[in-house]
Protein backbone atom coordinates (compact mmCIF):
# COMPACT_ATOMS: atom_id res chain seq x y z
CA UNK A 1 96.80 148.29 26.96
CA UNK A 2 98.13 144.99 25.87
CA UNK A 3 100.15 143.30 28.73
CA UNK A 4 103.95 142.62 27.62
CA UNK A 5 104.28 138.39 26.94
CA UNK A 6 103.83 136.49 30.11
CA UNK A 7 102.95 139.52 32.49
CA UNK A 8 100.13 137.57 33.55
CA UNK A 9 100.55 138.49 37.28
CA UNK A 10 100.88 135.79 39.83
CA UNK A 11 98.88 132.22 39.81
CA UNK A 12 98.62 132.82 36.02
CA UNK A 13 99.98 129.37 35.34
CA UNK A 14 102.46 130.63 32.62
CA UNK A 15 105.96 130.47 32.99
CA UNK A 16 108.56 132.35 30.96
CA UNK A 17 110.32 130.52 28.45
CA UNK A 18 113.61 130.72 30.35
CA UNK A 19 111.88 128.88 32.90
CA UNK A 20 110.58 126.57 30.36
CA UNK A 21 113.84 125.27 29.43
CA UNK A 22 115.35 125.33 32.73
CA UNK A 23 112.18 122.72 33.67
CA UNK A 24 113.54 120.67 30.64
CA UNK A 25 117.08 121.06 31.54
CA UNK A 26 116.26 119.71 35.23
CA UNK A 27 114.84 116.73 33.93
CA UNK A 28 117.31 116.21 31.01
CA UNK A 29 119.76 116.64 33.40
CA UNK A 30 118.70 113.68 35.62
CA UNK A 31 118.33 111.23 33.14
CA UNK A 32 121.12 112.34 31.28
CA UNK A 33 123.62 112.09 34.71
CA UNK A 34 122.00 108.97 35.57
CA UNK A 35 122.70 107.50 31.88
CA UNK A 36 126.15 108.70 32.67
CA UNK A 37 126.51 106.62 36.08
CA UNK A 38 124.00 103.52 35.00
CA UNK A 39 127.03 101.32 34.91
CA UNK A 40 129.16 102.53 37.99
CA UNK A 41 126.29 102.33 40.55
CA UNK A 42 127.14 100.38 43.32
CA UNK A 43 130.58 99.85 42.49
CA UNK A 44 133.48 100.68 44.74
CA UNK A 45 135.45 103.54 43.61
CA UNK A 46 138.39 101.97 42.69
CA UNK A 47 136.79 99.34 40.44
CA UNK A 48 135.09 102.44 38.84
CA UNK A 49 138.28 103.80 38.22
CA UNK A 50 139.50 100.88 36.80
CA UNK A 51 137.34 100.15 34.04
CA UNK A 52 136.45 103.97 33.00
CA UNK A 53 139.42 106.04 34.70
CA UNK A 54 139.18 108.89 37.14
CA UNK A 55 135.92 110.63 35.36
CA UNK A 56 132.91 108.80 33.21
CA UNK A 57 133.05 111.17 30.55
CA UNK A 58 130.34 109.49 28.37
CA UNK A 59 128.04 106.77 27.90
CA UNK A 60 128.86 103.02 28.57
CA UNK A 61 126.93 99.92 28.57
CA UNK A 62 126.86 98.06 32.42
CA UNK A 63 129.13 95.27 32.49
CA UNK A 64 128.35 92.28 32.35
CA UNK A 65 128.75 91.32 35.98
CA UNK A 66 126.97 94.46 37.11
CA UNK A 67 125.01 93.43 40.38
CA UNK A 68 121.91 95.75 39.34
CA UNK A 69 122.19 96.77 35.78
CA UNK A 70 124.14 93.48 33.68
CA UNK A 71 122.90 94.05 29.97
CA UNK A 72 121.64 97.48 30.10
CA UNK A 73 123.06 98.93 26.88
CA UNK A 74 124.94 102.66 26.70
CA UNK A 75 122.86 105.48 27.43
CA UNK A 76 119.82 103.64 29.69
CA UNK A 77 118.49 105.33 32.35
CA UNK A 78 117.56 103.45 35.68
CA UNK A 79 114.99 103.49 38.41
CA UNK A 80 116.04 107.04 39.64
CA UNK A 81 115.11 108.56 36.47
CA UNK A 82 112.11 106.11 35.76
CA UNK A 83 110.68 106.69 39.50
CA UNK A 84 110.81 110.52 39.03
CA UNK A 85 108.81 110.28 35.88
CA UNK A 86 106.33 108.55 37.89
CA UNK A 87 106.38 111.34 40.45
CA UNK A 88 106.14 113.78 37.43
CA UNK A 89 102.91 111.76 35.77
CA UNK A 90 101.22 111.58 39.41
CA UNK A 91 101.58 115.46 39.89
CA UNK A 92 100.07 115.81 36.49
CA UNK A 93 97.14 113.62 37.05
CA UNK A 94 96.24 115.78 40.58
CA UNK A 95 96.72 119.07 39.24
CA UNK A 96 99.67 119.62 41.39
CA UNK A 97 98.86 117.18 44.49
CA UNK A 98 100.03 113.99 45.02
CA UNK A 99 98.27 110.83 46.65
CA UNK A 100 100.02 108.64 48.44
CA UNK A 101 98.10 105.94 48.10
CA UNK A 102 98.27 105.96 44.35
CA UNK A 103 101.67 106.12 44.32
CA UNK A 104 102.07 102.96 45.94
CA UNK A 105 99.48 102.06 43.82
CA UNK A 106 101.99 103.18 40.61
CA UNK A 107 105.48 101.86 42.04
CA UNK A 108 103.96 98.18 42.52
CA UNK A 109 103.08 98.46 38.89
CA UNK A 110 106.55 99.64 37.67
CA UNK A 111 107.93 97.29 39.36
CA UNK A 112 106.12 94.68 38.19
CA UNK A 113 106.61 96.13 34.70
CA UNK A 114 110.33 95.95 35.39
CA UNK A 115 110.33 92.92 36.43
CA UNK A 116 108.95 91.99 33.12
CA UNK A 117 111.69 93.36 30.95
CA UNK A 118 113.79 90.91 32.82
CA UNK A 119 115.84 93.90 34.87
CA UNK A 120 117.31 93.72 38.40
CA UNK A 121 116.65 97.48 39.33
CA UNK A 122 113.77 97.43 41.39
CA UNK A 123 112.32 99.15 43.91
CA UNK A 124 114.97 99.87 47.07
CA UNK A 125 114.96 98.38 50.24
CA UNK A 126 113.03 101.48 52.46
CA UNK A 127 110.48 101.76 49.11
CA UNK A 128 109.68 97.92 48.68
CA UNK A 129 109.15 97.96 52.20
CA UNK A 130 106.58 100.46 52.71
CA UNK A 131 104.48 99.61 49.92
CA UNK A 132 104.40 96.52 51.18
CA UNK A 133 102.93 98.00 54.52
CA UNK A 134 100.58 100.38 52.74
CA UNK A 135 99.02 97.17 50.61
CA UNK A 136 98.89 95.40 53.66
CA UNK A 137 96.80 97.92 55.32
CA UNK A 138 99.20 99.91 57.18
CA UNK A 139 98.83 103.80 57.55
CA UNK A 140 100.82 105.95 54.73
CA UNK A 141 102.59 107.61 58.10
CA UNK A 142 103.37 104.41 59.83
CA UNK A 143 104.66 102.88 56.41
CA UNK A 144 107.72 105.18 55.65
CA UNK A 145 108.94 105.52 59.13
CA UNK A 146 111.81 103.47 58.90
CA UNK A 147 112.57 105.15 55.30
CA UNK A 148 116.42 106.95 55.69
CA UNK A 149 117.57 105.78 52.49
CA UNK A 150 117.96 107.91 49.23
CA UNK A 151 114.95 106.97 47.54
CA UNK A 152 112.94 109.96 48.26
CA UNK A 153 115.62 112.86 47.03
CA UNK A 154 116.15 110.66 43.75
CA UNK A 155 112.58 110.84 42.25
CA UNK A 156 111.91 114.59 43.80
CA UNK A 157 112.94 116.60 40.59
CA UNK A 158 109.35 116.88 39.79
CA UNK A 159 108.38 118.71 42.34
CA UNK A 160 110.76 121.43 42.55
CA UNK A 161 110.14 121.53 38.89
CA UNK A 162 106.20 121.69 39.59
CA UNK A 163 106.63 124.13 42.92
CA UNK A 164 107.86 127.66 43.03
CA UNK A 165 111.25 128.29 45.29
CA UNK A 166 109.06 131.69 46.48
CA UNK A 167 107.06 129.30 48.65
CA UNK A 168 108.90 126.96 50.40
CA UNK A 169 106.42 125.68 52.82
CA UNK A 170 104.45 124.92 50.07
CA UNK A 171 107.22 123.05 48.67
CA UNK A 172 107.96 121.21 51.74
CA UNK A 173 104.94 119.98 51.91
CA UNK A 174 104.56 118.96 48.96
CA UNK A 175 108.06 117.09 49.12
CA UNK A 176 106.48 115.49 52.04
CA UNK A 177 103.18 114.58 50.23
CA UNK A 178 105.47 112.32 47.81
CA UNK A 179 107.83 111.29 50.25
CA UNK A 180 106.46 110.24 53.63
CA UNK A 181 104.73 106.72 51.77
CA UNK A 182 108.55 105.11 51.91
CA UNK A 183 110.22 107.63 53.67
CA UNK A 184 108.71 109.04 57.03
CA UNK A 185 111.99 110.25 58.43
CA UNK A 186 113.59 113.33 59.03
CA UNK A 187 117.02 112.69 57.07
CA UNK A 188 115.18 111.50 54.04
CA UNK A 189 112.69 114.29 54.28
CA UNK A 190 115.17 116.95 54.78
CA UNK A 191 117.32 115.56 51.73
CA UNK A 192 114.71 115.42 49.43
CA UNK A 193 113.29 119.14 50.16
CA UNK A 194 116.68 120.42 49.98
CA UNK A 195 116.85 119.11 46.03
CA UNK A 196 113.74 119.89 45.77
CA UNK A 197 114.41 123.78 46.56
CA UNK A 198 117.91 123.71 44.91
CA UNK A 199 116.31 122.47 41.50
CA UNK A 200 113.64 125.12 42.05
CA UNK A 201 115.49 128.40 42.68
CA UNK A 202 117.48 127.33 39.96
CA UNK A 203 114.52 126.99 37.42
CA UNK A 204 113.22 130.59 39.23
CA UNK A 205 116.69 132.10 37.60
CA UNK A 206 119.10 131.71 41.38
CA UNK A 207 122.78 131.58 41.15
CA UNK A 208 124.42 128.56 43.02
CA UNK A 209 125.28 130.06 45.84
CA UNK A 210 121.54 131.44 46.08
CA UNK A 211 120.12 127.55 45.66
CA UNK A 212 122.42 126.31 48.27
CA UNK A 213 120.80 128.84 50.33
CA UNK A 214 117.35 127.43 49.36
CA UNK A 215 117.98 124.20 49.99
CA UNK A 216 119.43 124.58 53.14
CA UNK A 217 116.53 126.43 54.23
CA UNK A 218 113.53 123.95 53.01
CA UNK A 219 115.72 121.11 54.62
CA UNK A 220 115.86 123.05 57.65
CA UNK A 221 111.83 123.31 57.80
C-alpha cells in the first residue's frame, strides 16, 4: 500500500508543507519586523513617535542622525536578521549541530564584512566581547559568562525553525549550543529557548496560547 504524502513516520526528515511555509513565514517574519523597526532602534519612544506617529506601519529609511543605522535605505534589515542567517547557514553546514567555535569563527567575519560596507551595526557589546575571549584562547564556557544582553534570543529563529517543539530538551540544548559562546547566562539562555520554543510550536501547528506554554516551559529548563 502506498503511504498517503508525507506519512513517512518519525525522523523521516520531511515536513508537511504547512510546516514548510510556517518555516518561511518565521524567517520572513524576522526580517520583515526588523525592516519595519531598522530606523527606530535605539530611539526613545517619544522621538519614535515623533517622526513616524504612534505605530511604524511601513518601511522607512534611518535618519540621518541615526546612532546605528544613518543611510540605511527603506526596507534594510540589520544585524538581528543578518546574525540569524548566520545561525541558519551554521546549522546547515553541521547537519543540525552547531560549533561554537566556528561561530566565532563566522561573526568575526561578518563583522569585518560589515565593517566594509561602511555600517555602524556591529556586533553587541556581550557578543564582541566573547569572541574576543574565544580568539584569545579563552574557553567557549568562560567566554559568554558575562553575556545577559539580547543577542542570543535575536539570532535564535533558526533553531526553533531547525528543532521540533515535541522535544524540548533537545531544543534547549541546542539553543544552548548557539548561545553559550556570547551568552553563558541564565537570563539570556532562558530568553532565547523561550523564542526558540514559541517559534517552534508555532511552525508544529500550536495556537498562541499553546506557544506561550512552550516557551515558558523550555525557558524554565
Amino acid at each position: 500500500m502506498t503511504p498517503a504524502p508525507y506519512d513517512e513516520g518519525p525522523g523521516s526528515g520531511v515536513t508537511p508543507p504547512d510546516q514548510d511555509a510556517r518555516a518561511a513565514g518565521a524567517l520572513y517574519g524576522l526580517a520583515i519586523g526588523d525592516a519595519l523597526g531598522m530606523p527606530t532602534q535605539m530611539l526613545p519612544r517619544p522621538l519614535v513617535v515623533e517622526r513616524y506617529g504612534p505605530v511604524v506601519d511601513g518601511f522607512h529609511p534611518a535618519p540621518p542622525d541615526h546612532p546605528l543605522a544613518a543611510g540605511m535605505p527603506a526596507g534594510a534589515v540589520t544585524d538581528d536578521t543578518e546574525q540569524a542567517m548566520l545561525v541558519a547557514g551554521l546549522l546547515l553546514d553541521g547537519h543540525g549541530t552547531a560549533d561554537p567555535a566556528e561561530l566565532a569563527r563566522r561573526l568575526v567575519a561578518w563583522e569585518d564584512s560589515m565593517r566594509a560596507r561602511g555600517s555602524l551595526d556591529l556586533l553587541g557589546p556581550s557578543t564582541k566581547r566573547a569572541v574576543s575571549r574565544v580568539l584569545a584562547g579563552a574557553s567557549v564556557d568562560e567566554a559568554g559568562r558575562y553575556g545577559d544582553t539580547n543577542g542570543a534570543a535575536m539570532r535564535i529563529t533558526p533553531v526553533g525553525v531547525a528543532v521540533p517543539s515535541s522535544d524540548l530538551g533537545v531544543l534547549v540544548d541546542r539553543v544552548a549550543d548557539v548561545s553559550r559562546l556570547t551568552h553563558n547566562t541564565g537570563v539570556a539562555l532562558a530568553a532565547a529557548a523561550a523564542v526558540a520554543a514559541a517559534v517552534s510550536a508555532g511552525i508544529d501547528g500550536a495556537t498562541v496560547a499553546e506557544a506561550v506554554r512552550v516557551a515558558r516551559a523550555a525557558a524554565a529548563l
